[in-house]
C-alpha atoms as a PDB file:
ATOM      1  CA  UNK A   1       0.000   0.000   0.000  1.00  0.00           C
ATOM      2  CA  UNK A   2       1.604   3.235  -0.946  1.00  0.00           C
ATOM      3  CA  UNK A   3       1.208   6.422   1.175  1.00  0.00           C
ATOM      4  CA  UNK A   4       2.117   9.949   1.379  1.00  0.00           C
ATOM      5  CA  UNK A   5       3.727  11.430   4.498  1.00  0.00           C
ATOM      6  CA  UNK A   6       1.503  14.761   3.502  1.00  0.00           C
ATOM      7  CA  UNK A   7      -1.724  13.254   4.583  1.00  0.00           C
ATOM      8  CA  UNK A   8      -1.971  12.902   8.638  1.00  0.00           C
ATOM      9  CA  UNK A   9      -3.522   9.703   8.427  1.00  0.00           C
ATOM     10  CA  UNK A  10      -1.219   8.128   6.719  1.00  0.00           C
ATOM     11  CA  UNK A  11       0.076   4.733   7.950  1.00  0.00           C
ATOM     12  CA  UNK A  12       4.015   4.629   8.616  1.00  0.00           C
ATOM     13  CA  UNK A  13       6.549   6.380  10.171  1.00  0.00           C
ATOM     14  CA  UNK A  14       6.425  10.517  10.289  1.00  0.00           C
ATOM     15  CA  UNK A  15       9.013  12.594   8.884  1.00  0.00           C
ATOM     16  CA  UNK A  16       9.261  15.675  10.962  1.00  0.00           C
ATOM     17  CA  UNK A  17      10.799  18.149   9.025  1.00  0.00           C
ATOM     18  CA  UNK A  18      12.272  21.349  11.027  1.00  0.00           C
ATOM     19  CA  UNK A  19      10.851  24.408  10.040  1.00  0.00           C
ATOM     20  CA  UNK A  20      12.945  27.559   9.939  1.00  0.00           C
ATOM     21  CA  UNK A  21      16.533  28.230   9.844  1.00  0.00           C
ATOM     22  CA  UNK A  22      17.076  29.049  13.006  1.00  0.00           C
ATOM     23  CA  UNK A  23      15.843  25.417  14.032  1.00  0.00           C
ATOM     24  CA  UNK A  24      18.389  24.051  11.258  1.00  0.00           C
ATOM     25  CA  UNK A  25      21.165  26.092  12.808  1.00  0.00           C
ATOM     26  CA  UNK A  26      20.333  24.120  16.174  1.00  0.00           C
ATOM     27  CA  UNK A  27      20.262  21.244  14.610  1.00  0.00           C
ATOM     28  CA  UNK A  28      23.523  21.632  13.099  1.00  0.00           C
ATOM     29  CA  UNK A  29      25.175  22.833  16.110  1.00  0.00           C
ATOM     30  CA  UNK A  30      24.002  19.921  18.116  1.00  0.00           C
ATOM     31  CA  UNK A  31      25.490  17.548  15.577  1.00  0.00           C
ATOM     32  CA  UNK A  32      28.743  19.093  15.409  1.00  0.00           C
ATOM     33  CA  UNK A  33      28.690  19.159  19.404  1.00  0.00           C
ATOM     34  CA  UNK A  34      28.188  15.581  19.677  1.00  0.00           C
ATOM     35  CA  UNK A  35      30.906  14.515  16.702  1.00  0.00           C
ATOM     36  CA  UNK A  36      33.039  16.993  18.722  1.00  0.00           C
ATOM     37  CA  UNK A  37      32.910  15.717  22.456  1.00  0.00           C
ATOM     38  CA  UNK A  38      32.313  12.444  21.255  1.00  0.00           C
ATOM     39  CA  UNK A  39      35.233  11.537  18.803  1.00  0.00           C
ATOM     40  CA  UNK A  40      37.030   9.693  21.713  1.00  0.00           C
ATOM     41  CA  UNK A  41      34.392   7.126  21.217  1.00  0.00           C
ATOM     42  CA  UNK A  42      33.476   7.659  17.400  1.00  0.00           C
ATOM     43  CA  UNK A  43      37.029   8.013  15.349  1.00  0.00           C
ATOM     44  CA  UNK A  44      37.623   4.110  17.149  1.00  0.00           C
ATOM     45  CA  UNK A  45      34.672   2.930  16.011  1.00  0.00           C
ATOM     46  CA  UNK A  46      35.104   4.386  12.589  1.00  0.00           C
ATOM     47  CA  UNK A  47      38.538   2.767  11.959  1.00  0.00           C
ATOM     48  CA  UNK A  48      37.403  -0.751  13.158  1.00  0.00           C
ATOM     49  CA  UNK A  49      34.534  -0.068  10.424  1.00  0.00           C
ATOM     50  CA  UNK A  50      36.370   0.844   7.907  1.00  0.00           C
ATOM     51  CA  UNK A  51      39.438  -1.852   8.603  1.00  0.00           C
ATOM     52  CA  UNK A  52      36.991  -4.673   9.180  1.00  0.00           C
ATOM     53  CA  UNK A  53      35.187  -3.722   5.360  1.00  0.00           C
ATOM     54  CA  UNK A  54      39.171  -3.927   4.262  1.00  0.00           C
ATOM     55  CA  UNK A  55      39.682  -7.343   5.995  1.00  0.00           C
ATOM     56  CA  UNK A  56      36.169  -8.786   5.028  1.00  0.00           C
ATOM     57  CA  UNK A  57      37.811 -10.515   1.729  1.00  0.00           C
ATOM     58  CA  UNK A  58      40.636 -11.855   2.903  1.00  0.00           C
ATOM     59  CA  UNK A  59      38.491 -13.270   5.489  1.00  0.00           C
ATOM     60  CA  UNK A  60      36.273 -14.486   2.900  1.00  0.00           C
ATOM     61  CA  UNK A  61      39.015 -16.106   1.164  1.00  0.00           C
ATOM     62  CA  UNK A  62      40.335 -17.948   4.115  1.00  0.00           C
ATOM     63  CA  UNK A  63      37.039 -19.407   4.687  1.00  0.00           C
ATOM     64  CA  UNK A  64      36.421 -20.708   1.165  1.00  0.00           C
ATOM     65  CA  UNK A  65      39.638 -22.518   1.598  1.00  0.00           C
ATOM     66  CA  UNK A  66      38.157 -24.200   4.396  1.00  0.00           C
ATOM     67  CA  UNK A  67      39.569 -22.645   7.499  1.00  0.00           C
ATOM     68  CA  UNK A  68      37.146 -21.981  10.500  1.00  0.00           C
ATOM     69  CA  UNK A  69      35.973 -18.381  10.756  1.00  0.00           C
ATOM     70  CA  UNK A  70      37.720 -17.716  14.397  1.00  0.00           C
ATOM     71  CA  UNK A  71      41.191 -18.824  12.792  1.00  0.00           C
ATOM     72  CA  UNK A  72      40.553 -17.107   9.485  1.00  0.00           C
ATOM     73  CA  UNK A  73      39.842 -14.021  11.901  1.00  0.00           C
ATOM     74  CA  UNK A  74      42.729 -14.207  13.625  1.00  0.00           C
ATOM     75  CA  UNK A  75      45.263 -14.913  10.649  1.00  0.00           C
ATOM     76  CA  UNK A  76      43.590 -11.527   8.628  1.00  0.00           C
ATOM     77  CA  UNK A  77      44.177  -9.232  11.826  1.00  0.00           C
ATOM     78  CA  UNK A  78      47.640 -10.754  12.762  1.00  0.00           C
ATOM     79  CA  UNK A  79      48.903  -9.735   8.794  1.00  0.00           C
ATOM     80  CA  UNK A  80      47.283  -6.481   8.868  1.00  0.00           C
ATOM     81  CA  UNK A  81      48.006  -5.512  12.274  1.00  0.00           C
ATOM     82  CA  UNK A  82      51.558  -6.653  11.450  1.00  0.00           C
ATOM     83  CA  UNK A  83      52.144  -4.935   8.503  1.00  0.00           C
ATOM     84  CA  UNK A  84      50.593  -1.802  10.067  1.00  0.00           C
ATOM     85  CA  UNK A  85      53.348  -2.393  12.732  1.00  0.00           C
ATOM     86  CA  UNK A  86      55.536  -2.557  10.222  1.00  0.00           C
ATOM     87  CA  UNK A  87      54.970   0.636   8.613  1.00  0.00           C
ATOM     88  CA  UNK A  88      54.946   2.551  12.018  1.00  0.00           C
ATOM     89  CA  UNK A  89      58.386   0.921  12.619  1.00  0.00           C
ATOM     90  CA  UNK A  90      59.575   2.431   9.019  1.00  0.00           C
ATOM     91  CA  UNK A  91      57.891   5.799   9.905  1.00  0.00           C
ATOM     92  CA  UNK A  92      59.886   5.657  13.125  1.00  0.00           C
ATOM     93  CA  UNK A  93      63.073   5.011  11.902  1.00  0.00           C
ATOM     94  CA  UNK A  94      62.842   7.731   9.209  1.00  0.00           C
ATOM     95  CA  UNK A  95      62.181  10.207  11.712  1.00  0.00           C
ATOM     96  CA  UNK A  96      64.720   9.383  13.562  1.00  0.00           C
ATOM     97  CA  UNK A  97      67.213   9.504  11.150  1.00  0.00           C
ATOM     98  CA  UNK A  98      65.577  12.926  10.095  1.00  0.00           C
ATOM     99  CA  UNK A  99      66.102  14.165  13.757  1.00  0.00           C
ATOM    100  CA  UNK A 100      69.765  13.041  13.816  1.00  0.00           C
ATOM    101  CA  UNK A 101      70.381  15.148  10.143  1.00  0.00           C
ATOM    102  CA  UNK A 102      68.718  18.039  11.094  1.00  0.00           C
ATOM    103  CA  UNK A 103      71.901  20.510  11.994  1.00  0.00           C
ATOM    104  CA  UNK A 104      73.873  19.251   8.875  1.00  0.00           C
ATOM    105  CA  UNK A 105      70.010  20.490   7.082  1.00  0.00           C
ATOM    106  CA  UNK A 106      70.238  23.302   9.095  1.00  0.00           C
ATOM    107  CA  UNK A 107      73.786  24.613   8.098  1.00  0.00           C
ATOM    108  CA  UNK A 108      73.129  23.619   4.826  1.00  0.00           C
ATOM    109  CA  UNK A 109      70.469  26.022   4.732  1.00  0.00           C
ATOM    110  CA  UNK A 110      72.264  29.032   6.286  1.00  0.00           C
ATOM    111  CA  UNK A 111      74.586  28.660   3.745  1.00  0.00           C
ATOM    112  CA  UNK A 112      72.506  28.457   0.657  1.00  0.00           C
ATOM    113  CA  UNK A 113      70.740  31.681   2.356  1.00  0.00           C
ATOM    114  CA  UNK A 114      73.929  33.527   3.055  1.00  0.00           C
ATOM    115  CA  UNK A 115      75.411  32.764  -0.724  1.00  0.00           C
ATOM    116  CA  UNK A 116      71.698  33.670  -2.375  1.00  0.00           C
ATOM    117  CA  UNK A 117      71.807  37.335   0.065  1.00  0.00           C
ATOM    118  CA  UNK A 118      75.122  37.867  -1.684  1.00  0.00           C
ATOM    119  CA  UNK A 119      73.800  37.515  -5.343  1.00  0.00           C
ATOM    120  CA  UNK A 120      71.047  39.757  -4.694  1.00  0.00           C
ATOM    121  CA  UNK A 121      72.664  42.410  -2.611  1.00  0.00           C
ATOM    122  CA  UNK A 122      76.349  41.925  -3.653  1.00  0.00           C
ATOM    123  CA  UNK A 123      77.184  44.635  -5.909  1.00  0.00           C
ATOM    124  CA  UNK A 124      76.707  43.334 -10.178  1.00  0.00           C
ATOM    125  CA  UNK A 125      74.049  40.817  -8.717  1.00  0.00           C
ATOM    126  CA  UNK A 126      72.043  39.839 -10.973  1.00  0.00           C
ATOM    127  CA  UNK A 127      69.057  40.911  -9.099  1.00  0.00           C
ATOM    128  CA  UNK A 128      70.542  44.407  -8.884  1.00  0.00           C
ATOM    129  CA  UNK A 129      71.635  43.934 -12.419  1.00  0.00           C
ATOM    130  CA  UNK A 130      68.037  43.343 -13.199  1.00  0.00           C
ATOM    131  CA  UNK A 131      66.397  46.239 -10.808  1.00  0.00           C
ATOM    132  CA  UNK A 132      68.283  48.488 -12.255  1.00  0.00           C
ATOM    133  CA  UNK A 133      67.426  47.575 -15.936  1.00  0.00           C
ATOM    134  CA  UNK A 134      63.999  47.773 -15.069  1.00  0.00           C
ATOM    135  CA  UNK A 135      64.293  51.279 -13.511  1.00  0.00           C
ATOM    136  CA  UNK A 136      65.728  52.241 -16.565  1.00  0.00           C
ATOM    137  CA  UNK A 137      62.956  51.170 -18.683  1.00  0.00           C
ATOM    138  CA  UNK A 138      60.886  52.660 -16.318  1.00  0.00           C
ATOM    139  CA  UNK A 139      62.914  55.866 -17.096  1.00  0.00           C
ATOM    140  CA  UNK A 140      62.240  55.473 -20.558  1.00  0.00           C
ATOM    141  CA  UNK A 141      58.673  55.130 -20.491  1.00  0.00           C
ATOM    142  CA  UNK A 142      58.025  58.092 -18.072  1.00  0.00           C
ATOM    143  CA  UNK A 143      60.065  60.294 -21.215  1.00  0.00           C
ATOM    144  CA  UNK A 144      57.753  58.486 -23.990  1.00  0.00           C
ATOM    145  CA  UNK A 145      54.688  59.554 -21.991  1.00  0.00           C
ATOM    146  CA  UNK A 146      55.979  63.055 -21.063  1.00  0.00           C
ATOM    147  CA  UNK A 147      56.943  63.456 -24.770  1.00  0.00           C
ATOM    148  CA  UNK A 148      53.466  62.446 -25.695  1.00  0.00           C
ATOM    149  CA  UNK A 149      51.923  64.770 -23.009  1.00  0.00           C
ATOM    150  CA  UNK A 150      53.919  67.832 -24.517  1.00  0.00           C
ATOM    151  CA  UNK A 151      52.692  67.033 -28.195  1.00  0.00           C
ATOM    152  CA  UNK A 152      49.313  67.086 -26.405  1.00  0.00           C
ATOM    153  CA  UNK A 153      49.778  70.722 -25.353  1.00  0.00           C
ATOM    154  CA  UNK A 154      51.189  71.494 -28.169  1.00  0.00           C
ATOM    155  CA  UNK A 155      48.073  70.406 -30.420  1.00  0.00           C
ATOM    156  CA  UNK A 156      46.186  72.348 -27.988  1.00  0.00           C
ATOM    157  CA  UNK A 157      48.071  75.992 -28.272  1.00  0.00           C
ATOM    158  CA  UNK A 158      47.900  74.963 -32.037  1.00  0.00           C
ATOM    159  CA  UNK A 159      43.767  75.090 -31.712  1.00  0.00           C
ATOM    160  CA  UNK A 160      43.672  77.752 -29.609  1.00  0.00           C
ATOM    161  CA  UNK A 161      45.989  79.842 -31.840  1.00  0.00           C
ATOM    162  CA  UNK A 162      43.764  79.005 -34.957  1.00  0.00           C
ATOM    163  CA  UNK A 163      45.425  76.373 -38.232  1.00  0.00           C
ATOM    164  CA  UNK A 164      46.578  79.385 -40.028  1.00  0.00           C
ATOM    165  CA  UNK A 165      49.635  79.586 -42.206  1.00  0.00           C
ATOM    166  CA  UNK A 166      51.158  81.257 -39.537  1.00  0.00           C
ATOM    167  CA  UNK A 167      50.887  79.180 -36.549  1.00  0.00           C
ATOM    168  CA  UNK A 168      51.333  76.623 -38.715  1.00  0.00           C
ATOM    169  CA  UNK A 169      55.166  78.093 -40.028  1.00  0.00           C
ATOM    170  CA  UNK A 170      55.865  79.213 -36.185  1.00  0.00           C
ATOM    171  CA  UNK A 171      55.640  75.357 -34.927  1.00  0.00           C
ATOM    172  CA  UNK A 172      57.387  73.808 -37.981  1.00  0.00           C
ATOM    173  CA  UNK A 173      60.059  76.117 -37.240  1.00  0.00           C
ATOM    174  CA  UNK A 174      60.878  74.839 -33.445  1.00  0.00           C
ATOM    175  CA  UNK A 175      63.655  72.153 -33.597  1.00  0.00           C
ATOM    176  CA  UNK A 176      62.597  68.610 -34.044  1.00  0.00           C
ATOM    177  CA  UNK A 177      62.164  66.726 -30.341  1.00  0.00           C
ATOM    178  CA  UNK A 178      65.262  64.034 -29.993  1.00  0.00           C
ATOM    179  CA  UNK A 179      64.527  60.928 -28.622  1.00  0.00           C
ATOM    180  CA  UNK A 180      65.626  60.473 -24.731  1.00  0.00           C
ATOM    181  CA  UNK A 181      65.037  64.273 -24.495  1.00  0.00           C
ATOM    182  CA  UNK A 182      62.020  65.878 -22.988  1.00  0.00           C
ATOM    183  CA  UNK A 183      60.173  69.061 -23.099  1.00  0.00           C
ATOM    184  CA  UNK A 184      61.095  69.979 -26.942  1.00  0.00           C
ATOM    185  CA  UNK A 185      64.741  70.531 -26.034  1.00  0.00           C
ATOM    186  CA  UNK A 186      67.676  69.674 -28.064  1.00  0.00           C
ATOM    187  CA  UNK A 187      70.864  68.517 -27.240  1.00  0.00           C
END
């Protein structure tokens, strides 16, 4: 018999829906509360979820071969908990050996810091070498637009003065602007 959980008399369980967003926000709050205080308990119980869906096949496999379940059990968590044993050992050993290199890492360092401060503050670094390219481009550009920005004005007295013959002969006379010089001057 199908039903709907709109009608009231409806046979089944009752979804109860919360109604606003503030009762949501509860909600949500409470949740994160419990996972919070509770993950002593819950990240446990998690892992021996998740690693007994991991072990389930082997398991499996063991038992189609004919072994009891308590000693098919027992074989499956004595490999993985070995293994996992195993790679904690590695892990440890690494660390330790990472521990015991740390001041040859360490002057290592210093020095690679000390030699790449000298490129880029020694004098000809090329760092320096470069800054000071690019503040002469810089340089350059600044002239292009002040050159531009004269022209500008210049159009404008032109207009101002009318596109007569005259005004037209004055302008052609001034000397041609050089490049790398500003403000119409020549060198």
């Amino acid at each position: 018999m199908a039903y709907s959980l709109a009608r009231s008399d409806a046979a089944g369980p009752r979804v109860v829906v919360p109604g606003g967003a503030a009762e949501m926000a509860i909600l949500a709050f409470l949740i994160v509360v419990t996972l919070y205080f509770g993950q002593a308990v819950l990240v446990p119980l998690a892992l021996a979820v998740i690693l007994s869906f991991v072990l389930a096949p082997a398991v499996r496999l063991l038992r189609r071969a004919r072994l009891p379940n308590t000693p098919a059990v027992l074989i499956v968590v004595s490999v993985a908990f070995a293994i996992i044993f195993g790679i904690g050992a590695l892990i440890t050993q690494q660390v330790g050996n990472l521990i015991q290199e740390i001041p040859r890492y360490q002057l290592t360092l210093t020095d690679k810091v000390k030699m790449l401060k000298n490129v880029t503050v020694g004098s000809g670094g090329a760092i320096e070498r470069a800054t000071a390219t690019l503040k002469d481009i810089q340089k350059e550009l600044d002239k292009v637009s002040s050159t531009s920005q004269v022209d500008t004005e210049l159009a404008a007295l032109k207009a101002e003065l009318g596109t007569g013959s005259a005004a037209t002969d004055h302008t052609a006379a001034l000397p041609a602007a050089e490049p790398g010089v500003t403000g119409g001057e020549s060198a």
